[in-house]
Protein backbone atom coordinates (compact mmCIF):
# COMPACT_ATOMS: atom_id res chain seq x y z
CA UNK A 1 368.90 61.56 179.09
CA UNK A 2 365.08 61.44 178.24
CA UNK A 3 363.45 58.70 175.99
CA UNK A 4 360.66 59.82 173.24
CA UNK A 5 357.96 57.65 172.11
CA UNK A 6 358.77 57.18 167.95
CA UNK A 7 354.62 58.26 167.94
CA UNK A 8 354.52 61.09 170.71
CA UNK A 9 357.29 64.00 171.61
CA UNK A 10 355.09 64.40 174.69
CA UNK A 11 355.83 60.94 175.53
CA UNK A 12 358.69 60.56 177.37
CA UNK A 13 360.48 58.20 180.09
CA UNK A 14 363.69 57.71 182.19
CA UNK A 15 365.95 54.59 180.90
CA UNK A 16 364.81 52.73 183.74
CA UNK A 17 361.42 52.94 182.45
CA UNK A 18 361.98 52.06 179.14
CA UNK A 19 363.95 49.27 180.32
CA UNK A 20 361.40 48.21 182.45
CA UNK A 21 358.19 48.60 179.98
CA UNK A 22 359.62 48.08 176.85
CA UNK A 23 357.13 49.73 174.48
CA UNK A 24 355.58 53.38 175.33
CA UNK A 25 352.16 53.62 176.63
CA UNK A 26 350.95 55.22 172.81
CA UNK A 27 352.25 51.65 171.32
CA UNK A 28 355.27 53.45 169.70
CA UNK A 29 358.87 52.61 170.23
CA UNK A 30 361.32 54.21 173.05
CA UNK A 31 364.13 56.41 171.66
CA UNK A 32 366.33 58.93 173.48
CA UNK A 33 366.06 62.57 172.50
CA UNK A 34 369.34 62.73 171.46
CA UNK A 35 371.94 60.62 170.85
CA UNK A 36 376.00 61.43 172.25
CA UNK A 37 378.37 61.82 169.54
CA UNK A 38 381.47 60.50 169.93
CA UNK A 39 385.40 60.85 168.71
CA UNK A 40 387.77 58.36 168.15
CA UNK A 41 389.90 59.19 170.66
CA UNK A 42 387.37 58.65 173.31
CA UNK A 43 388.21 55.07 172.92
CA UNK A 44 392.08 55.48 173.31
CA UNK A 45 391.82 53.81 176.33
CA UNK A 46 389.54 50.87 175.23
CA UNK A 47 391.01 47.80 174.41
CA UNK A 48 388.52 45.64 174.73
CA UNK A 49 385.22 45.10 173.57
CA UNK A 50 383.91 45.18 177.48
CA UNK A 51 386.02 48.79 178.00
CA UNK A 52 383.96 50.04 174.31
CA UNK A 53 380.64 48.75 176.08
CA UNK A 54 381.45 51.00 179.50
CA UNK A 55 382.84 54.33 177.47
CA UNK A 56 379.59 53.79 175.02
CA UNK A 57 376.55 52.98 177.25
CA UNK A 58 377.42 55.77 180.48
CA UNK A 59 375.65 58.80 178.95
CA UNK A 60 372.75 56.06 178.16
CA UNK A 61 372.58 55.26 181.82
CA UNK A 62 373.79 58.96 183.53
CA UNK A 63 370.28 58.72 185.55
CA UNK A 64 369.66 55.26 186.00
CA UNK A 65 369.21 53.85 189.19
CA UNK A 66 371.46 50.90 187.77
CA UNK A 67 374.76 53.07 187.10
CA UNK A 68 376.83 51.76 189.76
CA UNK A 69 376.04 48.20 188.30
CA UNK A 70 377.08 49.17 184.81
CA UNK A 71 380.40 47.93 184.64
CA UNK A 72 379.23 44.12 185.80
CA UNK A 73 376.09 44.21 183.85
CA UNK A 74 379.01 44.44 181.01
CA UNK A 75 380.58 42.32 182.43
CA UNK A 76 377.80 39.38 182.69
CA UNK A 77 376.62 39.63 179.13
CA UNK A 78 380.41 40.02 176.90
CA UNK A 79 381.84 37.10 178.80
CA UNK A 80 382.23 34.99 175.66
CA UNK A 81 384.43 36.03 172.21
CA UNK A 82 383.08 37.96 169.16
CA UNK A 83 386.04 37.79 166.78
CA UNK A 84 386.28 39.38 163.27
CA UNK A 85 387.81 36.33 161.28
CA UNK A 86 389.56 37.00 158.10
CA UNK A 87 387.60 35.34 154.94
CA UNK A 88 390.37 33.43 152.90
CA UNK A 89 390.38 34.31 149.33
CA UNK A 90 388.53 37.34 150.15
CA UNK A 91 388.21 40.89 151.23
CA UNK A 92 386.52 40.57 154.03
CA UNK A 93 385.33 39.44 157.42
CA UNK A 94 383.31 37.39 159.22
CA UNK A 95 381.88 38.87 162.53
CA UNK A 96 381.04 35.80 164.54
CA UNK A 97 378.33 36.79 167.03
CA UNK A 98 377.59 33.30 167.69
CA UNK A 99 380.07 32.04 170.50
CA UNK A 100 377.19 32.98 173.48
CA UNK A 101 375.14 30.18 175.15
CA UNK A 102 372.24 30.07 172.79
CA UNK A 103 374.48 30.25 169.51
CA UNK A 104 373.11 33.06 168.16
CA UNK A 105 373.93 37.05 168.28
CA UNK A 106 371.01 37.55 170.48
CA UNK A 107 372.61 36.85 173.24
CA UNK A 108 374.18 39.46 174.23
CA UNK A 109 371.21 41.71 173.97
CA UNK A 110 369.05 39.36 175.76
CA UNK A 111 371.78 38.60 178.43
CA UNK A 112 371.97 42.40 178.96
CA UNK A 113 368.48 42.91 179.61
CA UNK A 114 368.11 40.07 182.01
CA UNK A 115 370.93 41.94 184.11
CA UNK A 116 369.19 45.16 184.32
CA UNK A 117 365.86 44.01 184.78
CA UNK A 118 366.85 41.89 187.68
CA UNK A 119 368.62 44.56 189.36
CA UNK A 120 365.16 47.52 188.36
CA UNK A 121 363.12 45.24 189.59
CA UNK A 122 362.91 44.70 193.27
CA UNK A 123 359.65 44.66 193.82
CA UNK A 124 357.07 42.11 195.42
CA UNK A 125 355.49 41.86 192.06
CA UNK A 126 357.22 39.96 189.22
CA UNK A 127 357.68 41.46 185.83
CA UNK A 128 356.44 39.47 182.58
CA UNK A 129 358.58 39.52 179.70
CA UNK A 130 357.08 38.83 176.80
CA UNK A 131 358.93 37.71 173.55
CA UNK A 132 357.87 36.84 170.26
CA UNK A 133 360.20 35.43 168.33
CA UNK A 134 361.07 34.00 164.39
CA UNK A 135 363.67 31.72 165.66
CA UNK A 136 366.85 33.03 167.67
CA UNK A 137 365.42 35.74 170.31
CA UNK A 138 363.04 33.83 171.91
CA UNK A 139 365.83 30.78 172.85
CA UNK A 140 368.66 33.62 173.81
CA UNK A 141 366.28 34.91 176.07
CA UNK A 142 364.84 32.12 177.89
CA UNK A 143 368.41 31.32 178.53
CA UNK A 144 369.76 34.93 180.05
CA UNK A 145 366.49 35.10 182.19
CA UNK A 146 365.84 31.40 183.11
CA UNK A 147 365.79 30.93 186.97
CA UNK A 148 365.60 34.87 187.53
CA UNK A 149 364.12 35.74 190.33
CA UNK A 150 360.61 37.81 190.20
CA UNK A 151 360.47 37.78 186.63
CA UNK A 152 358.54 35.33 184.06
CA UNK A 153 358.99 34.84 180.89
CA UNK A 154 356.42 34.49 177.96
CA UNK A 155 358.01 33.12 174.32
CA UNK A 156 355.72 32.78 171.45
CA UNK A 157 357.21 31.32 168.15
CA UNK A 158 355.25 29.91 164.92
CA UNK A 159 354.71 26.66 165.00
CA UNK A 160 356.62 24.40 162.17
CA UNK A 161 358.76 27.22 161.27
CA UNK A 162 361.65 26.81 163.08
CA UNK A 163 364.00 24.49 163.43
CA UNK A 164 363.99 21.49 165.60
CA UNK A 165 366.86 22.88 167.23
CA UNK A 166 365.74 26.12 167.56
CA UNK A 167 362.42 24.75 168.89
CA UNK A 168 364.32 23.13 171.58
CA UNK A 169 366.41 26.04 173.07
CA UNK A 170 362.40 27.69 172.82
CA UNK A 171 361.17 24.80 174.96
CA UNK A 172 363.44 23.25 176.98
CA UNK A 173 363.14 25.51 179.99
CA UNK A 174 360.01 25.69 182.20
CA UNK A 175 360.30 26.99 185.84
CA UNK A 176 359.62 30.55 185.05
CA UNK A 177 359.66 30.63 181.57
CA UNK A 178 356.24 29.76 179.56
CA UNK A 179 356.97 28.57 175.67
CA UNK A 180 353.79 28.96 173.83
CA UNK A 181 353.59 27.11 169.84
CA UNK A 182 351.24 29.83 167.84
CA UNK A 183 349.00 28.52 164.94
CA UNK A 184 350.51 31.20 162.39
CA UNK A 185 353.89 33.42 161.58
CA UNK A 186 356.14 35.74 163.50
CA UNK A 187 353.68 38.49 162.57
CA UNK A 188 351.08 37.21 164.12
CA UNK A 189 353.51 36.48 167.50
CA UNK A 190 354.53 39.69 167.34
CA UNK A 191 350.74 41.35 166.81
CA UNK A 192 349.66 39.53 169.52
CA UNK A 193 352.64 40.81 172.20
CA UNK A 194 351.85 44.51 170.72
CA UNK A 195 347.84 43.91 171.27
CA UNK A 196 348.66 42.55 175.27
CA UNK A 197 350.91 45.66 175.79
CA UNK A 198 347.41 47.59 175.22
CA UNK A 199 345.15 45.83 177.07
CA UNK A 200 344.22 47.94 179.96
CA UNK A 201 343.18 45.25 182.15
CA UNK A 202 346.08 43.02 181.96
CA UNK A 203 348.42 45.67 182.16
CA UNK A 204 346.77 46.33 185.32
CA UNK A 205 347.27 42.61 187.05
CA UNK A 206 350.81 42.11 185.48
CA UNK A 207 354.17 44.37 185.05
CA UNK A 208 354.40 43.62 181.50
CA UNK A 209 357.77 44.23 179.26
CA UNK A 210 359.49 42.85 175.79
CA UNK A 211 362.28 41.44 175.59
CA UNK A 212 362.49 41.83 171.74
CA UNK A 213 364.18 44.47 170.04
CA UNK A 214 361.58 46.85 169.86
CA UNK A 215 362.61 47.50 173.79
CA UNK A 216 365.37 49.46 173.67
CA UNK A 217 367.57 47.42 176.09
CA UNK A 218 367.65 44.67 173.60
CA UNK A 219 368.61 47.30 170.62
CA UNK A 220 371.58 49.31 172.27
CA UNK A 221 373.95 46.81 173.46
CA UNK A 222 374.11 44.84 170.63
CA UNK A 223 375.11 48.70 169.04
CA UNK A 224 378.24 47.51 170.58
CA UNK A 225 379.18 44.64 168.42
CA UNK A 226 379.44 47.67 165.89
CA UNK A 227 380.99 50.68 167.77
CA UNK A 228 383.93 48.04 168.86
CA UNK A 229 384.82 45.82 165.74
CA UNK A 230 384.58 49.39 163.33
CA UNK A 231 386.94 51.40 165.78
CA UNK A 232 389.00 48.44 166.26
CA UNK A 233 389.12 47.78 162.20
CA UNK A 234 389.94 51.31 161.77
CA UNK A 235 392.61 51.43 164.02
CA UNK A 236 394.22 48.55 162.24
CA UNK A 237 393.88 49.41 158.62
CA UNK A 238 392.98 53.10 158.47
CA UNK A 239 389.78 52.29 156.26
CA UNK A 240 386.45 52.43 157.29
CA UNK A 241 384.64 49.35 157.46
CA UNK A 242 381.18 48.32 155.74
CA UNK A 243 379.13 46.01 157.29
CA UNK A 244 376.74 43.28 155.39
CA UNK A 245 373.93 42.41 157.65
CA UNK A 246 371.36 40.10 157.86
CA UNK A 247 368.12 41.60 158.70
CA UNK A 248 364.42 40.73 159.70
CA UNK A 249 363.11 42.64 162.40
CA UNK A 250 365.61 44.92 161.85
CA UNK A 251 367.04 45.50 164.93
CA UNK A 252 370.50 43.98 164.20
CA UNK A 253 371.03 46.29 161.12
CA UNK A 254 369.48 49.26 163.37
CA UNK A 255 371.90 48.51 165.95
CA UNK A 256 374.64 49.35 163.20
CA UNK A 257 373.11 52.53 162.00
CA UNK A 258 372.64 54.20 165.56
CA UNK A 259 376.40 52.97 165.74
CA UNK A 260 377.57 54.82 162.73
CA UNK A 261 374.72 57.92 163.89
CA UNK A 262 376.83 58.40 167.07
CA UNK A 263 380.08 58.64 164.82
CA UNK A 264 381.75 55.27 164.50
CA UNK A 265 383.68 54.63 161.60
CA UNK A 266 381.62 52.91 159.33
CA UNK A 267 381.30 52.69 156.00
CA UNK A 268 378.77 51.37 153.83
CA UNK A 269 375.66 49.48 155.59
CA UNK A 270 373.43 46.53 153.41
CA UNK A 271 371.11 44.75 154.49
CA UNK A 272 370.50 41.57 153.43
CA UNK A 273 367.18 40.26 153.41
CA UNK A 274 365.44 36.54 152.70
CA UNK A 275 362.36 36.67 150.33
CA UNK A 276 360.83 38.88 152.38
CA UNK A 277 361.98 41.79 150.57
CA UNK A 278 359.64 44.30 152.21
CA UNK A 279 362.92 46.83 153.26
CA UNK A 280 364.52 46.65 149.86
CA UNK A 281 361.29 47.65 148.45
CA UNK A 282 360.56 50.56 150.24
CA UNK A 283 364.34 51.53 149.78
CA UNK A 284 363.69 51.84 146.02
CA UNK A 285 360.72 53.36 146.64
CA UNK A 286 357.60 51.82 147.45
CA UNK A 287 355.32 52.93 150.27
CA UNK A 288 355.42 51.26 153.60
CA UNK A 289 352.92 48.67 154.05
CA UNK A 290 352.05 45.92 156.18
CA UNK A 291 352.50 42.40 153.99
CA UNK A 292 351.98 38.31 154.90
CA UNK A 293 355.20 36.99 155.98
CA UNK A 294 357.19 34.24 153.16
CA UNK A 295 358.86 31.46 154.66
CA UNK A 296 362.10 30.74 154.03
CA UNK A 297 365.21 28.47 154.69
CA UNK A 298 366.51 31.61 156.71
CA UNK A 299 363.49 31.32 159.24
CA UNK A 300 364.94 33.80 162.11
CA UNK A 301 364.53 36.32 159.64
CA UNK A 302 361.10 35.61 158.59
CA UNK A 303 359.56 39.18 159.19
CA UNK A 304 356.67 40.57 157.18
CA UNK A 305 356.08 43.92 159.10
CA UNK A 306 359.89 44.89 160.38
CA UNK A 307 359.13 46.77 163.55
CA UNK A 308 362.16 49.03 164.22
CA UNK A 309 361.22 50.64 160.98
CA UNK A 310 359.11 52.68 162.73
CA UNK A 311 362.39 53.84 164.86
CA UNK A 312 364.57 54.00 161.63
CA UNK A 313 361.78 56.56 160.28
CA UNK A 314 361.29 58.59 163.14
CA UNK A 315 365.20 59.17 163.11
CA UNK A 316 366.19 60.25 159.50
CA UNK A 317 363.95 61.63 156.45
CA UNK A 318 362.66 58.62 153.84
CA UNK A 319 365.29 60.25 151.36
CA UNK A 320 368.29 59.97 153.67
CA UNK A 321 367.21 56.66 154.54
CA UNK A 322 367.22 55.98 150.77
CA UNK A 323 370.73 57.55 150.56
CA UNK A 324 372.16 55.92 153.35
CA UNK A 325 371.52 52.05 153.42
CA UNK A 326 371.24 49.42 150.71
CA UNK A 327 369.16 46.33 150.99
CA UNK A 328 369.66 42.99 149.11
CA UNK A 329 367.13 40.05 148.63
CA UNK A 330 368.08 37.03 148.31
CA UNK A 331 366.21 33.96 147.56
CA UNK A 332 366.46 30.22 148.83
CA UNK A 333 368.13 28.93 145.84
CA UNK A 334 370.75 31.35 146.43
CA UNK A 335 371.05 30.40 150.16
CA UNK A 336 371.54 26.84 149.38
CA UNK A 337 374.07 27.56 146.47
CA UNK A 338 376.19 30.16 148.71
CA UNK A 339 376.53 27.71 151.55
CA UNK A 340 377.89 25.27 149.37
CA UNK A 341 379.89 27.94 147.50
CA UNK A 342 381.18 29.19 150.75
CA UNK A 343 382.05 25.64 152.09
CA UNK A 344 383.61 24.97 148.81
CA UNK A 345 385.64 28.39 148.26
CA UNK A 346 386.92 29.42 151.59
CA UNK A 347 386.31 26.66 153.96
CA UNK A 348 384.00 28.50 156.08
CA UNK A 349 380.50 26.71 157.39
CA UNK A 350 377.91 29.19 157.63
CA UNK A 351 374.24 29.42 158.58
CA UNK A 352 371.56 30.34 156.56
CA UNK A 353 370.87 33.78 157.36
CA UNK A 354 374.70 34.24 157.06
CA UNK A 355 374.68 33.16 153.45
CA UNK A 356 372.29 36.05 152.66
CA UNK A 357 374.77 38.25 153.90
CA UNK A 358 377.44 36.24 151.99
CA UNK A 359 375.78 36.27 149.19
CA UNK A 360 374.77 39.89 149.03
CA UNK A 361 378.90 40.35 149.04
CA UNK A 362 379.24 38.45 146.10
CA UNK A 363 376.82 40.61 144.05
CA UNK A 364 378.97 43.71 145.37
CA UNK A 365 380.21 45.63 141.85
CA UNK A 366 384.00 44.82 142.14
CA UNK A 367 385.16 48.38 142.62
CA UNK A 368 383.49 47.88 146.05
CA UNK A 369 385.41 44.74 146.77
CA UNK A 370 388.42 46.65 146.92
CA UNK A 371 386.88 47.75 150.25
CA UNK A 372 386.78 46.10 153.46
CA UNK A 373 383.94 44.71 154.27
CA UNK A 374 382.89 42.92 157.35
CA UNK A 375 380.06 39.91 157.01
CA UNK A 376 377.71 39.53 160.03
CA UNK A 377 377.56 36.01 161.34
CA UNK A 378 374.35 36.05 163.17
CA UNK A 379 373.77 32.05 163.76
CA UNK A 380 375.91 28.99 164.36
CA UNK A 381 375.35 26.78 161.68
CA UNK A 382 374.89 23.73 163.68
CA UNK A 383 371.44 25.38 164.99
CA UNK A 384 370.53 25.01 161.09
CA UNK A 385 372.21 21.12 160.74
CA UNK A 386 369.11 19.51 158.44
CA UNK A 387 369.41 22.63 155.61
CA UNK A 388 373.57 22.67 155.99
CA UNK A 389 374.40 18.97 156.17
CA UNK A 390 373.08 17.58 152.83
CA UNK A 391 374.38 20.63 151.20
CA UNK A 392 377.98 20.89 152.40
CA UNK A 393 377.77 16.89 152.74
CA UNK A 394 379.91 17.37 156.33
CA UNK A 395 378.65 16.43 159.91
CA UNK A 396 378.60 20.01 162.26
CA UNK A 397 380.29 19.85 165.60
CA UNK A 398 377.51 21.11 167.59
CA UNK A 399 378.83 24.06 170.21
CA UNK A 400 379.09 22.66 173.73
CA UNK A 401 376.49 25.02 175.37
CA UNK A 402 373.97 24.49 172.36
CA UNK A 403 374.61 20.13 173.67
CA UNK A 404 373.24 20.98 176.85
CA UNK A 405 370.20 22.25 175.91
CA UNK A 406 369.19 19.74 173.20
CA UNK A 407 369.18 17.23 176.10
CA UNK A 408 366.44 18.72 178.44
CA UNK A 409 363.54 18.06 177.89
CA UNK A 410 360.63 20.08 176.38
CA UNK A 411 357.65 21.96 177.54
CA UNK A 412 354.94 24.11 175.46
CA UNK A 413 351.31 25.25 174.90
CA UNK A 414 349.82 25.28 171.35
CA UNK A 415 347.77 28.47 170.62
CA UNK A 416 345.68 29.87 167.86
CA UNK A 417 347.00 33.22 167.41
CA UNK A 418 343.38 35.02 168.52
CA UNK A 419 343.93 37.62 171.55
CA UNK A 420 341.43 35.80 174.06
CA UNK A 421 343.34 33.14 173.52
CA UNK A 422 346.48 34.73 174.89
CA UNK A 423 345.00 35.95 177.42
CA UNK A 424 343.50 32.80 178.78
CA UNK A 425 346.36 31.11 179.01
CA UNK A 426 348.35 33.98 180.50
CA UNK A 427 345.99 34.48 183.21
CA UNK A 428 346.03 30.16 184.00
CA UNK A 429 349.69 30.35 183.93
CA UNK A 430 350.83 33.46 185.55
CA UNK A 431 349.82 34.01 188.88
């Protein structure tokens, strides 16, 4: 299988190589030329979500020089649970992708990519990951790649928008991972990992990748969470399932619709979105523009310019995009109100980008709710304790892996978000 470049057919690499650089050399995003279709009962065997992950990711990996380590790079990354959890009262489900070390659904994405790359690269010459990140990514992948051997890490989050607890699993690490604060919002983070990717004389000195989702290794396994829980749903009920998602840079819901593209049953897809409502907009219509990013109470998914648009595009026409997928804004008022709602109604503690999701259900038309619907959990809610707390007026047990990491200590470098900059403390940093 050959990867594309979403901005060049002539652009193309083996899965090693997109692995390995993580955005194509034209600044688009990796794809394959085509995607394997698969039936139901190639999963007859598969009774777990690991055995899914193995039948799913082989024709991703036929060539790679990593195929013989496929089944324990599974292995390393889907060591924790990922249940679907029955909402009382209601017809539907939460899917919990928070049980992994960082408390967050990045992780097994992140914890995936730190397995391959380790094994690709064997080198003399370290690879540099670089991550920006609204919130989650940047902590899930510090964690999976902390300690790795030949590879650094470089995490850049907006300062004073995230939460102290998310600033902490961003900061806590040092050794070979290098937390830098940025004087502005994800965008800007983001903008200035894209700008380093095409600067020809760093790319020269370093072996630079991404460990965010616009690198295709992040994107694909978390396809999994998908492929499994729908087959797994259908098999139990004989409905399809739709999924509720909360969205930002996109690649969570993306990691859905390539699911359902490569013939899982699924349903419906939303996508629910804070007040930036960018998606929803161009869903109904607008043009595709660039805008400033809003902060909200749902900070992870504080994205002004959602980057795996661009792969979303480059796979379907505008219309079927339009056809296909619904997207659902919902404010911080709401947020608040559907925690407590939640907490109130069913029991259930939630996070905020979780109560977008949840509250995106609620507006569902009620011929719809006669459906089954499954609720993406994306965040523990104990990461999120200072907007939660006062609302549901309950103390959080915080996870025992997310513990351990609020008691190391921290270490950072505040930026401007200006490319020399960057570069100036990349080049006194890395060596």
């Amino acid at each position: 299988m050959k990867y594309k470049s979403t901005r060049s057919d002539d652009v193309t690499e083996s899965i090693d190589d997109v692995l390995k650089k993580g955005i194509a050399s034209d600044g688009g995003l990796f794809l394959p030329e085509t995607f394997p279709k698969f039936k139901e009962d190639d999963f007859d065997k598969c009774l777990s979500i690991k055995d899914t992950a193995k039948v799913l990711l082989l024709p991703f990996f036929e060539n790679s020089l990593i195929l013989n380590h496929l089944d324990s790079i599974i292995d390393s990354c889907f060591y924790f649970k990922i249940p679907a959890i029955k909402v009382k009262n209601r017809n539907c489900w939460y899917l919990e992708l928070f049980h992994g070390p960082t408390a967050a659904f990045k992780d097994v994405g992140a914890g995936f990519l730190a397995s391959c790359l380790s094994r690709l690269n064997t080198g003399s010459e370290p690879l540099v990951i670089l991550v920006a990140t609204s919130g989650d990514t940047g902590g899930a992948v510090a964690a999976a790649f902390h300690n790795v051997s030949n590879v650094n890490v470089v995490v850049l989050y907006p300062r004073g928008k995230v939460s102290s607890r998310q600033e902490k699993q961003l900061t806590c690490w040092g050794d070979n991972i290098l937390s830098l604060s940025v004087e502005g919002d994800f965008d800007s983070c983001q903008e200035l990992v894209k700008s380093i990717f095409l600067d020809h004389d760093l790319a020269y000195k370093y072996k630079f990748s991404s460990a965010n989702s616009i690198n295709f290794g992040r994107l694909l396994p978390q396809s999994i969470y998908y492929a499994h829980t729908s087959i797994d749903h259908f098999r139990r009920n004989r409905k399809k399932p739709n999924f509720i998602i909360p969205s930002g840079n996109l690649g969570n819901g993306l990691a859905c619709i390539l699911a359902k593209h490569m013939g899982f049953p699924i349903g419906k897809i939303v996508l629910a979105l804070n007040e930036n409502r960018m998606i929803e907009d161009f869903l109904n219509g607008e043009d595709w523009e660039k805008r400033d990013t809003i902060q909200t109470i749902a900070n992870a998914m504080d994205v002004g310019n959602a980057s795996n648009m661009e792969r979303l595009i480059d796979l379907y026409d505008i219309e079927d995009i339009r056809r296909e997928i619904v997207a659902k804004s919902i404010s911080d008022i709401r947020i608040k109100q559907e925690i407590i709602d939640c907490f109130d109604e069913t029991g259930n503690i939630i996070c905020p980008h979780t109560a977008t999701a949840s509250s995106a259900y609620r507006d569902l038309e009620s011929s719809y709710k006669t459906d089954d619907w499954i609720i993406v959990a994306t965040a523990h809610p104990a990461k999120f304790e200072t907007v939660v707390e006062p609302l549901i007026k309950t103390n959080i047990d915080i996870p025992s892996e997310l513990k351990k990491i609020l008691d190391k200590p921290s270490h950072s470098y505040s930026i401007n978000p200006t490319i020399p900059e960057f570069k100036k403390i990349i080049l006194a940093n890395l060596h």
